[in-house]
N, C-alpha and C. Protein backbone atom coordinates (compact mmCIF):
# COMPACT_ATOMS: atom_id res chain seq x y z
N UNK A 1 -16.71 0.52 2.68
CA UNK A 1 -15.95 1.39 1.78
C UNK A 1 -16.05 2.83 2.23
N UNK A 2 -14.72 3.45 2.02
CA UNK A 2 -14.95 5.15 2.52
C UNK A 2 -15.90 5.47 1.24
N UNK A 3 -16.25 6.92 1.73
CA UNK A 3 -16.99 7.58 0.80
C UNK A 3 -16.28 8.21 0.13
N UNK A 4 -16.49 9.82 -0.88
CA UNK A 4 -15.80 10.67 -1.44
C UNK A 4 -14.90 11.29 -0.60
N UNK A 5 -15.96 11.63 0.19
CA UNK A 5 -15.03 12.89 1.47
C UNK A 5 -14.30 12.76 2.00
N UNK A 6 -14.33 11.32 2.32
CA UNK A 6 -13.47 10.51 3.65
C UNK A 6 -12.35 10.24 2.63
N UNK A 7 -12.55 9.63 1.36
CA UNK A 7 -11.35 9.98 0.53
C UNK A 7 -10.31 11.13 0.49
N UNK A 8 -11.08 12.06 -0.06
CA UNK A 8 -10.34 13.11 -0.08
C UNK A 8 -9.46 13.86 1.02
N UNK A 9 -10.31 13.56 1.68
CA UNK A 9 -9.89 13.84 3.31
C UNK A 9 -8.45 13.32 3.83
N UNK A 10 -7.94 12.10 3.43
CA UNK A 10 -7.19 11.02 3.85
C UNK A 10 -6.13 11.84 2.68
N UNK A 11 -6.37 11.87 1.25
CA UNK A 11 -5.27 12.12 0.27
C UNK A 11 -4.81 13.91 1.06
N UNK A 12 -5.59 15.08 1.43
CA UNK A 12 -5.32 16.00 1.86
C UNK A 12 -4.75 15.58 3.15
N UNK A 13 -5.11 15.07 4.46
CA UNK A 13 -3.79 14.31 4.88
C UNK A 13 -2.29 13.98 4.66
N UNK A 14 -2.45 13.18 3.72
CA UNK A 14 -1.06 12.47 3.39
C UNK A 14 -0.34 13.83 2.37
N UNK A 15 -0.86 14.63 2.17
CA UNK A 15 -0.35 15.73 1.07
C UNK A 15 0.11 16.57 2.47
N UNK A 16 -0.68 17.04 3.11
CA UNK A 16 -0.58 18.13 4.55
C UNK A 16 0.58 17.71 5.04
N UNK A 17 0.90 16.39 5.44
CA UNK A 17 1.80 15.78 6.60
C UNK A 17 3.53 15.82 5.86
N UNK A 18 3.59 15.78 4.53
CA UNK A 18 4.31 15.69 4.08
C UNK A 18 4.97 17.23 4.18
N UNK A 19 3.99 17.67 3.40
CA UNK A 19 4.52 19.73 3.28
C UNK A 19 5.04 19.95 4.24
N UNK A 20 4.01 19.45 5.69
CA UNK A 20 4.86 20.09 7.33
C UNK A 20 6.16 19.55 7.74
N UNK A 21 5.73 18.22 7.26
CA UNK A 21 7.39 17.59 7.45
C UNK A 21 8.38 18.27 6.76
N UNK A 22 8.38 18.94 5.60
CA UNK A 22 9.45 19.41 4.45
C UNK A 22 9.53 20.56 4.90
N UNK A 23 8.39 21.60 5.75
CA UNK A 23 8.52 22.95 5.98
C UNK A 23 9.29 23.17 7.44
N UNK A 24 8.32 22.29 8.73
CA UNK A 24 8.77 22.99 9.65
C UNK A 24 9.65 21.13 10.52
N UNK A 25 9.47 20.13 9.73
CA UNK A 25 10.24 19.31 10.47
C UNK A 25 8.81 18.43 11.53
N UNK A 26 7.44 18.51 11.35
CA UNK A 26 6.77 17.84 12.51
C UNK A 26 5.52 17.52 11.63
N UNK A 27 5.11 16.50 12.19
CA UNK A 27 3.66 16.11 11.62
C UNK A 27 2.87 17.09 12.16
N UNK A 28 1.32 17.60 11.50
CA UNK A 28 0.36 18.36 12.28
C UNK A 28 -0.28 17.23 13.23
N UNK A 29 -1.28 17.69 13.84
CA UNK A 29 -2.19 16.97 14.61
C UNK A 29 -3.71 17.24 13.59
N UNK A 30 -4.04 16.33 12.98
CA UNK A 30 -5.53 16.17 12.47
C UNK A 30 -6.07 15.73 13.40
N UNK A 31 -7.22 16.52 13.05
CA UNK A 31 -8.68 15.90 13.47
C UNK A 31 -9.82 15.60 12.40
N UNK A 32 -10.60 14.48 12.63
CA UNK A 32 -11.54 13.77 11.72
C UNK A 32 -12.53 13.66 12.58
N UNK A 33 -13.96 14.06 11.51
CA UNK A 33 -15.04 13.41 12.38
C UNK A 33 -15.92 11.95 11.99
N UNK A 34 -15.35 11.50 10.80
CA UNK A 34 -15.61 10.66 10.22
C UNK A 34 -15.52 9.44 10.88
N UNK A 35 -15.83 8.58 11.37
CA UNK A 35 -15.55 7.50 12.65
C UNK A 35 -15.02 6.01 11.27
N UNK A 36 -15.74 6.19 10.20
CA UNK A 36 -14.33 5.13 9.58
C UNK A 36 -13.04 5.12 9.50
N UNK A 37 -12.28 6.97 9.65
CA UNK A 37 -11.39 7.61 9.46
C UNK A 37 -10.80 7.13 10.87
N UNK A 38 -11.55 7.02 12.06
CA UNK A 38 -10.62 6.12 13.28
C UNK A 38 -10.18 5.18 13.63
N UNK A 39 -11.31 4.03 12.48
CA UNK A 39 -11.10 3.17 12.97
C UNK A 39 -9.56 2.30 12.47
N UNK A 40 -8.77 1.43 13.42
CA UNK A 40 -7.48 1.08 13.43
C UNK A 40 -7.24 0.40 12.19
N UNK A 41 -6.97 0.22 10.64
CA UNK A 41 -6.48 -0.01 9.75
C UNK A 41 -5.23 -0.44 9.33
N UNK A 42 -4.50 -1.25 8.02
CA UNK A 42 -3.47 -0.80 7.75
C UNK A 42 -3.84 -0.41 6.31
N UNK A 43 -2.28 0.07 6.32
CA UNK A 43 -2.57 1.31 5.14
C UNK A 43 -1.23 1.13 4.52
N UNK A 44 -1.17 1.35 3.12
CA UNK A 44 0.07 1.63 2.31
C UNK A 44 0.22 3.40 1.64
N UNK A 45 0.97 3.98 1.65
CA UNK A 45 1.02 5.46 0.87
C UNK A 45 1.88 5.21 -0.45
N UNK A 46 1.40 5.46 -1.67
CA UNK A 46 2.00 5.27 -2.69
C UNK A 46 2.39 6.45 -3.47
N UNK A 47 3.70 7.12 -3.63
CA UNK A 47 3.97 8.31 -3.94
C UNK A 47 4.37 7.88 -5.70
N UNK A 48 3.81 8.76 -6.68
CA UNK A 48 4.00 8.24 -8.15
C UNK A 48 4.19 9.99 -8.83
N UNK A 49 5.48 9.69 -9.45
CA UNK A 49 5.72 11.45 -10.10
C UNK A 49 5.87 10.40 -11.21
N UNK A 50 5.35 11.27 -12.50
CA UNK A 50 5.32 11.07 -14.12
C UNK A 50 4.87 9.77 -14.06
N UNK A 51 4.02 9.03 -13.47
CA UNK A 51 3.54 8.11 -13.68
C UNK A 51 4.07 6.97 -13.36
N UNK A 52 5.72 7.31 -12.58
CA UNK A 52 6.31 6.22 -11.94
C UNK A 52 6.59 6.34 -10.26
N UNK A 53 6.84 4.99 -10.07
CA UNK A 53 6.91 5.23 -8.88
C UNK A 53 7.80 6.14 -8.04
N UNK A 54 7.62 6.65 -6.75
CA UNK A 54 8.65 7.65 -6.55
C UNK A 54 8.59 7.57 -4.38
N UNK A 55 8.29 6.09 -4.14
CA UNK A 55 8.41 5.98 -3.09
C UNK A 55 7.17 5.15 -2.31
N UNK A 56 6.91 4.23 -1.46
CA UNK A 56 6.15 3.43 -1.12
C UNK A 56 6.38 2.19 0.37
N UNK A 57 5.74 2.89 1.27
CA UNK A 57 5.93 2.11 2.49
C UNK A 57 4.20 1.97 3.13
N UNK A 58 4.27 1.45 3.95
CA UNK A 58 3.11 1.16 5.05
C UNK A 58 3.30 0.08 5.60
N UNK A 59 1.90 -0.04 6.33
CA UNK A 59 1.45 -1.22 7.50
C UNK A 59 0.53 -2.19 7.23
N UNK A 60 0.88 -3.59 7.23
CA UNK A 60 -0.18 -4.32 7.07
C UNK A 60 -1.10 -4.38 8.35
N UNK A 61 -0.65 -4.22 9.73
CA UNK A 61 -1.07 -4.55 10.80
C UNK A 61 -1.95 -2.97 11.10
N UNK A 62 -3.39 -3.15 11.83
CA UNK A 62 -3.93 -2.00 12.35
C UNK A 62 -3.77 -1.61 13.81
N UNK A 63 -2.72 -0.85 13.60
CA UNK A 63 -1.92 -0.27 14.87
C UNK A 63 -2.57 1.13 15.05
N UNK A 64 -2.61 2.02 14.44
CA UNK A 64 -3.29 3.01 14.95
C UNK A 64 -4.43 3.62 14.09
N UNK A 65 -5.20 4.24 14.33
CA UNK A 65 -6.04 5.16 13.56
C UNK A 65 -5.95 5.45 12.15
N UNK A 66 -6.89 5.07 11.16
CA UNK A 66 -6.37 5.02 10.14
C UNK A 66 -5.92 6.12 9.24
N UNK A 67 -6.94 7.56 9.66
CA UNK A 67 -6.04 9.06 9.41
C UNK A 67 -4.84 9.36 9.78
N UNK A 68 -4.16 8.56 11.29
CA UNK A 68 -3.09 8.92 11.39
C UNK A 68 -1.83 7.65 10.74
N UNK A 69 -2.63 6.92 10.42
CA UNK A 69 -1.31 6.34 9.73
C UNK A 69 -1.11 6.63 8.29
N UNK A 70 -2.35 6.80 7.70
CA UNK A 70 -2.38 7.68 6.42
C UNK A 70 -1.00 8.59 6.68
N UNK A 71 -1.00 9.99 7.76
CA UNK A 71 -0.12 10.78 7.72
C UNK A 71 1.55 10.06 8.08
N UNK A 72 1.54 9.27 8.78
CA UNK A 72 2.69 8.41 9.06
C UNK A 72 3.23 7.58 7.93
N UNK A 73 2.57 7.03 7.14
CA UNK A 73 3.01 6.48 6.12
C UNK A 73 3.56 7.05 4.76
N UNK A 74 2.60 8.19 5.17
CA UNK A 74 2.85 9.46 3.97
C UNK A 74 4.31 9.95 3.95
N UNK A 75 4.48 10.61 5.36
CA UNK A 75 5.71 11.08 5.65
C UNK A 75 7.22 9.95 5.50
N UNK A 76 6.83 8.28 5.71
CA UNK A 76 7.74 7.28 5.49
C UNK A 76 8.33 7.19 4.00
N UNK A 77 7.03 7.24 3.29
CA UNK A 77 7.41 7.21 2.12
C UNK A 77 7.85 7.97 1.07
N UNK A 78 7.89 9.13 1.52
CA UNK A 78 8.54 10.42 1.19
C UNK A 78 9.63 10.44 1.06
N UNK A 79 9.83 10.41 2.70
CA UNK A 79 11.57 10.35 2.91
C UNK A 79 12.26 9.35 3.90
N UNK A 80 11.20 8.00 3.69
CA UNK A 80 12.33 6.59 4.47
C UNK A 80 12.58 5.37 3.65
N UNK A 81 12.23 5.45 2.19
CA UNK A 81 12.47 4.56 1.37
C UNK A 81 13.01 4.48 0.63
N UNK A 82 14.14 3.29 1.63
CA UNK A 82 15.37 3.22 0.83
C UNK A 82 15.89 3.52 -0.61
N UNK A 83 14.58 2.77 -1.49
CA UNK A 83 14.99 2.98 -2.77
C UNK A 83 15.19 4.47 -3.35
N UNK A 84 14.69 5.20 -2.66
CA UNK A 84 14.58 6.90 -3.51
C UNK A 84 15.02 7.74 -2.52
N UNK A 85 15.99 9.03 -3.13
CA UNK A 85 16.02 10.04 -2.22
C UNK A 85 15.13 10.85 -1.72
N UNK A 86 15.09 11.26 -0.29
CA UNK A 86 14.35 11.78 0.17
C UNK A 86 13.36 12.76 -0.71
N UNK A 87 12.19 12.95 -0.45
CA UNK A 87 11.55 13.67 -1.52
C UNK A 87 11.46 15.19 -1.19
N UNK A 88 12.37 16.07 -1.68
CA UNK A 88 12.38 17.62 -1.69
C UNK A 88 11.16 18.41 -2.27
N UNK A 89 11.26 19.59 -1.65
CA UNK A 89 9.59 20.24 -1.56
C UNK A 89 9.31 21.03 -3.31
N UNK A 90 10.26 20.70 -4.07
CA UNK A 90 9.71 21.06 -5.75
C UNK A 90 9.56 19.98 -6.12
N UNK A 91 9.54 18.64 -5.49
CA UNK A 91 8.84 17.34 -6.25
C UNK A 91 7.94 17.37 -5.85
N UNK A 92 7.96 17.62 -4.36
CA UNK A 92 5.87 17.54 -4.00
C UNK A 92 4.72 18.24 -4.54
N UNK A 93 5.18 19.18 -5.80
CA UNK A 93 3.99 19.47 -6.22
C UNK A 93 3.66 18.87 -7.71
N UNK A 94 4.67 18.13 -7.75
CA UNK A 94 4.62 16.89 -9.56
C UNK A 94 4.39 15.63 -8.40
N UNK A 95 4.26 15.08 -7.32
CA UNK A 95 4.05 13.95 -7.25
C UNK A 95 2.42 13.53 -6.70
N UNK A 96 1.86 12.31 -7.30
CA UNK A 96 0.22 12.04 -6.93
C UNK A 96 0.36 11.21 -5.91
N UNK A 97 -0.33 11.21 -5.00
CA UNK A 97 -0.51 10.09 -3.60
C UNK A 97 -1.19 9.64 -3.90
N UNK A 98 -1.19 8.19 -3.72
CA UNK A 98 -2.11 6.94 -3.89
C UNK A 98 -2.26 6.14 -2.59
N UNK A 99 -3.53 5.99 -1.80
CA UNK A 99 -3.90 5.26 -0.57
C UNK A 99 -4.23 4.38 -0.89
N UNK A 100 -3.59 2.86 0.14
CA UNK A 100 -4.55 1.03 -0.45
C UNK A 100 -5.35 1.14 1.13
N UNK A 101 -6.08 1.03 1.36
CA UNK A 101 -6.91 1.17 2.62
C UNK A 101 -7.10 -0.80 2.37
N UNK A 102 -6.13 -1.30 3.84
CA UNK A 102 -6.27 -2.51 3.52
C UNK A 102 -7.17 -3.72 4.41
N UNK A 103 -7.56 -4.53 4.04
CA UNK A 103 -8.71 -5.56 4.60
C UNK A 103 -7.91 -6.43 5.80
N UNK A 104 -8.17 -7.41 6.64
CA UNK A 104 -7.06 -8.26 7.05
C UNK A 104 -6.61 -9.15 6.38
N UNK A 105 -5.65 -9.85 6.67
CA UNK A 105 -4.85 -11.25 6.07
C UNK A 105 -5.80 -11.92 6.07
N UNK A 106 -5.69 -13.27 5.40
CA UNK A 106 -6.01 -14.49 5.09
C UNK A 106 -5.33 -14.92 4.32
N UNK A 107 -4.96 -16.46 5.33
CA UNK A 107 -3.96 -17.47 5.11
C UNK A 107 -4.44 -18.18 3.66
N UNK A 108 -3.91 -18.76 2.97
CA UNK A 108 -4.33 -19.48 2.09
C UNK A 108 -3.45 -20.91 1.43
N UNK A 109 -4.20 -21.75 1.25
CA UNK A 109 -3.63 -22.98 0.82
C UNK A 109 -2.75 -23.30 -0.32
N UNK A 110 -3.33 -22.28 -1.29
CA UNK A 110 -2.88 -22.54 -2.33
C UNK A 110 -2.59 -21.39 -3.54
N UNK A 111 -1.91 -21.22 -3.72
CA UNK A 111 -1.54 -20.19 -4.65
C UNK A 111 -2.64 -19.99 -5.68
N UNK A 112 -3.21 -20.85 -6.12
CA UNK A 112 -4.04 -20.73 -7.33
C UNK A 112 -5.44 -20.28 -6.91
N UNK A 113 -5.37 -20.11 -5.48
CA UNK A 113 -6.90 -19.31 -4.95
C UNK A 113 -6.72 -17.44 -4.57
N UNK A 114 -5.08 -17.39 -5.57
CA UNK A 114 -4.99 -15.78 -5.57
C UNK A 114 -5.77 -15.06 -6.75
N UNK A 115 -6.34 -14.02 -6.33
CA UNK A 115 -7.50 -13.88 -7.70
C UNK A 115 -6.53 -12.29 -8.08
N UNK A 116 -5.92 -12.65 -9.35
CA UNK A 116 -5.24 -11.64 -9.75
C UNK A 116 -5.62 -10.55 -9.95
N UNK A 117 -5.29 -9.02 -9.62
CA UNK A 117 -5.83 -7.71 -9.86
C UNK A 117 -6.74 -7.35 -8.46
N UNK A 118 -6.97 -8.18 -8.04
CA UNK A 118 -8.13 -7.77 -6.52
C UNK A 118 -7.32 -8.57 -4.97
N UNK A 119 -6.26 -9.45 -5.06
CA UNK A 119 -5.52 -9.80 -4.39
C UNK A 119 -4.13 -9.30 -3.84
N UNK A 120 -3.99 -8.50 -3.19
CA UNK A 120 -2.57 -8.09 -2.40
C UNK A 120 -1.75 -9.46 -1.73
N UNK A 121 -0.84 -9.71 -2.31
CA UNK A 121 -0.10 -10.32 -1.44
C UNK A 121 0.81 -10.78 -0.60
N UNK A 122 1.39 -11.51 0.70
CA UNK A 122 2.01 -11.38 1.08
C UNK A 122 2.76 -12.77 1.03
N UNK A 123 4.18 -12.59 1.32
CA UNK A 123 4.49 -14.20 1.29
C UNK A 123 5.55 -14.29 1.97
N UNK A 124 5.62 -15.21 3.30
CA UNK A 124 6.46 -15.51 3.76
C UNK A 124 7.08 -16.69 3.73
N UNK A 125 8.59 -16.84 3.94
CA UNK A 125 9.93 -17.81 3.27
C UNK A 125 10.74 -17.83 4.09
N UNK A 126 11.30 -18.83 4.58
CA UNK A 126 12.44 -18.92 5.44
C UNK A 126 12.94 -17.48 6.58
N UNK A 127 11.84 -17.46 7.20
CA UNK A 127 12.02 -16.17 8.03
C UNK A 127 11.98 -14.54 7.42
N UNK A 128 11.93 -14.74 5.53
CA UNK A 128 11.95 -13.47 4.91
C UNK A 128 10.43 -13.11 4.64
N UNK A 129 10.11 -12.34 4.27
CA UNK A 129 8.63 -11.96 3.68
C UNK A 129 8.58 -10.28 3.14
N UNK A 130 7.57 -10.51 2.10
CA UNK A 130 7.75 -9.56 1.08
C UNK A 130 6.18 -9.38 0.83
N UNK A 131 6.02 -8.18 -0.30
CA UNK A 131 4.48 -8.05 -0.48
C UNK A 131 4.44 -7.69 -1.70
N UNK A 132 3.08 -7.50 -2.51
CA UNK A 132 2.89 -6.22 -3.25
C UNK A 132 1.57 -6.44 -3.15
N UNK A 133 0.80 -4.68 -3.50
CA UNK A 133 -0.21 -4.48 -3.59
C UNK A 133 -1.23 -5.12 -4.29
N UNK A 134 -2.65 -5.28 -4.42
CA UNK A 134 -3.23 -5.81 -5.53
C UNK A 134 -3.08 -4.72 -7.08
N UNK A 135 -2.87 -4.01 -7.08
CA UNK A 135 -2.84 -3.09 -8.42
C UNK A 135 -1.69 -3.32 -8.94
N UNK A 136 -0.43 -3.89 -8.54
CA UNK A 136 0.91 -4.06 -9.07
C UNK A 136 0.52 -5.00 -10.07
N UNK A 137 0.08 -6.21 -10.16
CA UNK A 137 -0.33 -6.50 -11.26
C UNK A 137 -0.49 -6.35 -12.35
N UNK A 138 -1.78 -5.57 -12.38
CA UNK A 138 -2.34 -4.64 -13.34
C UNK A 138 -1.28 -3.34 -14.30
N UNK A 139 -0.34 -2.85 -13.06
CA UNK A 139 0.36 -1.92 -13.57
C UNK A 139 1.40 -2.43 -14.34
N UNK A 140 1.79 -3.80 -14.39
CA UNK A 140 2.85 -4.22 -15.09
C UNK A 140 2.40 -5.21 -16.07
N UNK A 141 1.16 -5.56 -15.98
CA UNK A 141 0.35 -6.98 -16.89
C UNK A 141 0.94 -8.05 -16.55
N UNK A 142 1.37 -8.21 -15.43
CA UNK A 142 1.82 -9.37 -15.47
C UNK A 142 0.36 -10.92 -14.76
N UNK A 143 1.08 -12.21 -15.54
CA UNK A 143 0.36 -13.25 -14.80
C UNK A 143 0.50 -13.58 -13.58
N UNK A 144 -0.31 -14.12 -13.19
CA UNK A 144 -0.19 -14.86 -11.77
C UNK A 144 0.97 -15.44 -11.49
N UNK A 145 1.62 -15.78 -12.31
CA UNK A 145 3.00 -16.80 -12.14
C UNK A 145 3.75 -15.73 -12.03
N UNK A 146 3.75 -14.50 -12.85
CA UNK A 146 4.92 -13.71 -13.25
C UNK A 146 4.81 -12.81 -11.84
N UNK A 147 3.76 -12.44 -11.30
CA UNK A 147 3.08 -11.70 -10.22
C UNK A 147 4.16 -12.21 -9.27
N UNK A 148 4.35 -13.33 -8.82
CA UNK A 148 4.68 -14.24 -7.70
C UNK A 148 6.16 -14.90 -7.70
N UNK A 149 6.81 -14.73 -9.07
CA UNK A 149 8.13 -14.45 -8.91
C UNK A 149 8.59 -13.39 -9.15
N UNK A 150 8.22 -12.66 -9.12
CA UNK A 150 9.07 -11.19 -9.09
C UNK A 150 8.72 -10.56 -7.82
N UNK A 151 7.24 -11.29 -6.69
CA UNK A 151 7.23 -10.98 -5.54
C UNK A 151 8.71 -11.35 -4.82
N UNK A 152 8.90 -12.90 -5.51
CA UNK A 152 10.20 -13.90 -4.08
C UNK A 152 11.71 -13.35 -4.80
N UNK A 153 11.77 -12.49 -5.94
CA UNK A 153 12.76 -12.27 -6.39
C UNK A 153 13.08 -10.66 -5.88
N UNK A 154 12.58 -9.85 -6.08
CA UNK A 154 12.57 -8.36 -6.06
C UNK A 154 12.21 -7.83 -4.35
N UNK A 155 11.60 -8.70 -3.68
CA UNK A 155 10.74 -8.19 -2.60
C UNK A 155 11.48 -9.07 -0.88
N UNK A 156 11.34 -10.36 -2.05
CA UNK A 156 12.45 -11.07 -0.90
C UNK A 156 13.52 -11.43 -1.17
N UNK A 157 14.23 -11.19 -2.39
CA UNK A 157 15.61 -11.89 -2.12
C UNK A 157 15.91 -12.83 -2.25
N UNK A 158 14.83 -13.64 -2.41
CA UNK A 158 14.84 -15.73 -2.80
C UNK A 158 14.42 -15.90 -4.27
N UNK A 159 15.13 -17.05 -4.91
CA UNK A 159 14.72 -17.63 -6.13
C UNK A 159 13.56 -17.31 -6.70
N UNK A 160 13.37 -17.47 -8.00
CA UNK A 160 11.60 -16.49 -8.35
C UNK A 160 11.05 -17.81 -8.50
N UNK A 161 11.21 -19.07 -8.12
CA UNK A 161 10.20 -19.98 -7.59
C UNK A 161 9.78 -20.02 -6.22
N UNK A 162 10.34 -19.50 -5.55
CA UNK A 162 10.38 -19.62 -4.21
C UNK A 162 8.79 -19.77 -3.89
N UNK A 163 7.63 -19.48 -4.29
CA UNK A 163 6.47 -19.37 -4.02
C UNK A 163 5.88 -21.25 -4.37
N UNK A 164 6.59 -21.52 -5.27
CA UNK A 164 6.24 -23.01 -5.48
C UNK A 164 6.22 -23.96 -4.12
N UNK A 165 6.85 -24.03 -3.57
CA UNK A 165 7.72 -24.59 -1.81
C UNK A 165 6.80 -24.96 -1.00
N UNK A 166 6.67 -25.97 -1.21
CA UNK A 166 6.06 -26.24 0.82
C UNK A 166 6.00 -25.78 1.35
N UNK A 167 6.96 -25.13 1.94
CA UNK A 167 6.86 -23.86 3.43
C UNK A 167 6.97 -22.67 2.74
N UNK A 168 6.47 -22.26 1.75
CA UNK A 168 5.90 -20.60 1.53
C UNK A 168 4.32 -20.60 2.19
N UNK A 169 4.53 -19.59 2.75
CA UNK A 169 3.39 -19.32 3.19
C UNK A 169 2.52 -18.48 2.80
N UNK A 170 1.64 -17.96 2.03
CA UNK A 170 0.68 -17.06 1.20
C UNK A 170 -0.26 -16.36 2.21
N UNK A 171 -0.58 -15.25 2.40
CA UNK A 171 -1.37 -14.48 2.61
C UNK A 171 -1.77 -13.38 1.50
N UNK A 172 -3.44 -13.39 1.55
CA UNK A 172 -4.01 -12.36 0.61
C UNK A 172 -4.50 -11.19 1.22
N UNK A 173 -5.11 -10.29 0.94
CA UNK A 173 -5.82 -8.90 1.32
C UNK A 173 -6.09 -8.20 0.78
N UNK A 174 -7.35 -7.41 0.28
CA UNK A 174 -7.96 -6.79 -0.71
C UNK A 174 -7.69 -5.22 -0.24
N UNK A 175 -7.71 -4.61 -1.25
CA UNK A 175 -7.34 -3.12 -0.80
C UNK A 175 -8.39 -1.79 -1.43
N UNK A 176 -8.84 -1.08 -0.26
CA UNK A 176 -9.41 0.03 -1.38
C UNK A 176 -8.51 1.22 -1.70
N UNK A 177 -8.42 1.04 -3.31
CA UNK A 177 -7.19 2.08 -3.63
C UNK A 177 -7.70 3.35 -4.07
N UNK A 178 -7.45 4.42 -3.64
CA UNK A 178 -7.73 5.63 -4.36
C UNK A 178 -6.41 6.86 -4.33
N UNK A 179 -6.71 7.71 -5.72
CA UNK A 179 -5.36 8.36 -5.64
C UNK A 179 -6.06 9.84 -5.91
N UNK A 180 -5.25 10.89 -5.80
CA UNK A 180 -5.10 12.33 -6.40
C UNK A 180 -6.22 12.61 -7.82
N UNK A 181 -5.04 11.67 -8.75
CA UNK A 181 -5.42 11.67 -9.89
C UNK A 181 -5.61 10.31 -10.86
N UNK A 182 -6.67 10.32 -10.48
CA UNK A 182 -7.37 8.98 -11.11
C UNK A 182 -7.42 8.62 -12.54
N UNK A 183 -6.79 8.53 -12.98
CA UNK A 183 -6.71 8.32 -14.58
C UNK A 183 -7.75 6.36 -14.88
N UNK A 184 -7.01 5.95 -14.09
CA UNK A 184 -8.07 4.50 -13.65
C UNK A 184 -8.51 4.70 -12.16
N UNK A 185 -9.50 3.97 -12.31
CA UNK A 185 -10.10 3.79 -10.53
C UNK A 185 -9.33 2.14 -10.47
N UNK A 186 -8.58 1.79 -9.05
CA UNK A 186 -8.17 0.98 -8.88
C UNK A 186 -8.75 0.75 -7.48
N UNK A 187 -10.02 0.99 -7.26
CA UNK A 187 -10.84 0.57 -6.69
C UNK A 187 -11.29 -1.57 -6.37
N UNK A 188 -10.68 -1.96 -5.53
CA UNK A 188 -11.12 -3.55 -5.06
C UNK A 188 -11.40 -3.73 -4.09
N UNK A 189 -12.33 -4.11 -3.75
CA UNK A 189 -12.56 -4.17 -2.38
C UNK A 189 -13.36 -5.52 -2.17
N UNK A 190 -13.10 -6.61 -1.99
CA UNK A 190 -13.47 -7.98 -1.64
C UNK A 190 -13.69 -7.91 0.08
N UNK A 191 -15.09 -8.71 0.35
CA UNK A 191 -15.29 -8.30 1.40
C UNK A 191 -14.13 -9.64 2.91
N UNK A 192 -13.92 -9.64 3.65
CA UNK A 192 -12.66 -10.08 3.89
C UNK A 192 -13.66 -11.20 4.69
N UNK A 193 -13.09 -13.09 4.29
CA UNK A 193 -13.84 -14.08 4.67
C UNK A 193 -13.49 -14.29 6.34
N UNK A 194 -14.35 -15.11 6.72
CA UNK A 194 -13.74 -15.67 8.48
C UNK A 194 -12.81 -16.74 7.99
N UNK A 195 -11.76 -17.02 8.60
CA UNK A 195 -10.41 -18.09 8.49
C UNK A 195 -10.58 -18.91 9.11
């Protein structure tokens, strides 16, 4: 688990990368001395104004450094997601960043070994695949059932049974979430099994 600093560190990041992008058009170049802060991660950036969402992309795969995808993801979700217009520089000071600092995949057999609220998931379907975080849950109350069709409905595009199927394929991943402004700690962090 990061610590405080390394927290904070990562949210001043994803806040920095954004401003430069909105001011002069370029990511900065950070530097970290924190060696968890290097190591290759994936990462989601979750942008939330008034308490709703207001933009959300990342990487499940650990492709680069995890400070710099912090800033890469930051800047995606700002202004490359689809659903919202680009985010202009008088929203960036009403909107909170939220980091999922994520574990690896694991395949799983069976739907009913998703442990709701501490499980991120992913699910792939006929060549489509979709996700949501482990805190989406929580933020909507929904059940396990309800969790998992509104993943194959909203995320992929297929029937909201689609998760029932033979060939769905389930992947889980635990995430450590921390934001700006913590009103809850959505803190999970399950330690990630051998497959």
């Amino acid at each position: 688990m990061l610590n405080q600093e390394e927290r904070k560190e990562l949210l001043k990041i994803a806040r920095e990368a954004v401003r430069s992008f909105l001011l002069k058009g370029e990511i900065p170049q950070f530097k970290v001395s924190s060696e968890k802060l290097k190591e290759k991660r994936g990462v989601f950036v979750t942008l939330k104004k008034d308490g709703y969402l207001r933009g959300c992309l990342g990487s499940l795969q650990p492709i680069m450094p995890l400070y710099q995808a912090v800033a890469k993801m930051a800047i995606s979700s700002a202004f490359e997601d689809p659903r919202f217009p680009p985010l202009n520089l008088e929203e960036l000071e009403k909107v909170n960043f939220e980091i999922s600092v994520l574990s690896p995949l694991k395949r799983i057999k069976s739907w009913q070994e998703i442990k709701l609220g501490q499980d991120g998931v992913l699910l792939v379907k006929n060549g489509r695949s979709g996700l949501f975080l482990p805190q989406v849950a929580k933020e909507f109350n929904w059940t396990l059932e309800e969790f998992l069709s509104h993943l194959c409905q909203e995320k992929i595009g297929l029937p909201r049974e689609c998760w029932r199927e033979e060939d769905a394929q389930i992947y889980v991943f635990s995430a450590e979430v921390f934001a700006e402004k913590e009103a809850v700690s959505y803190t999970h962090l399950t330690l990630p099994t051998k497959a």
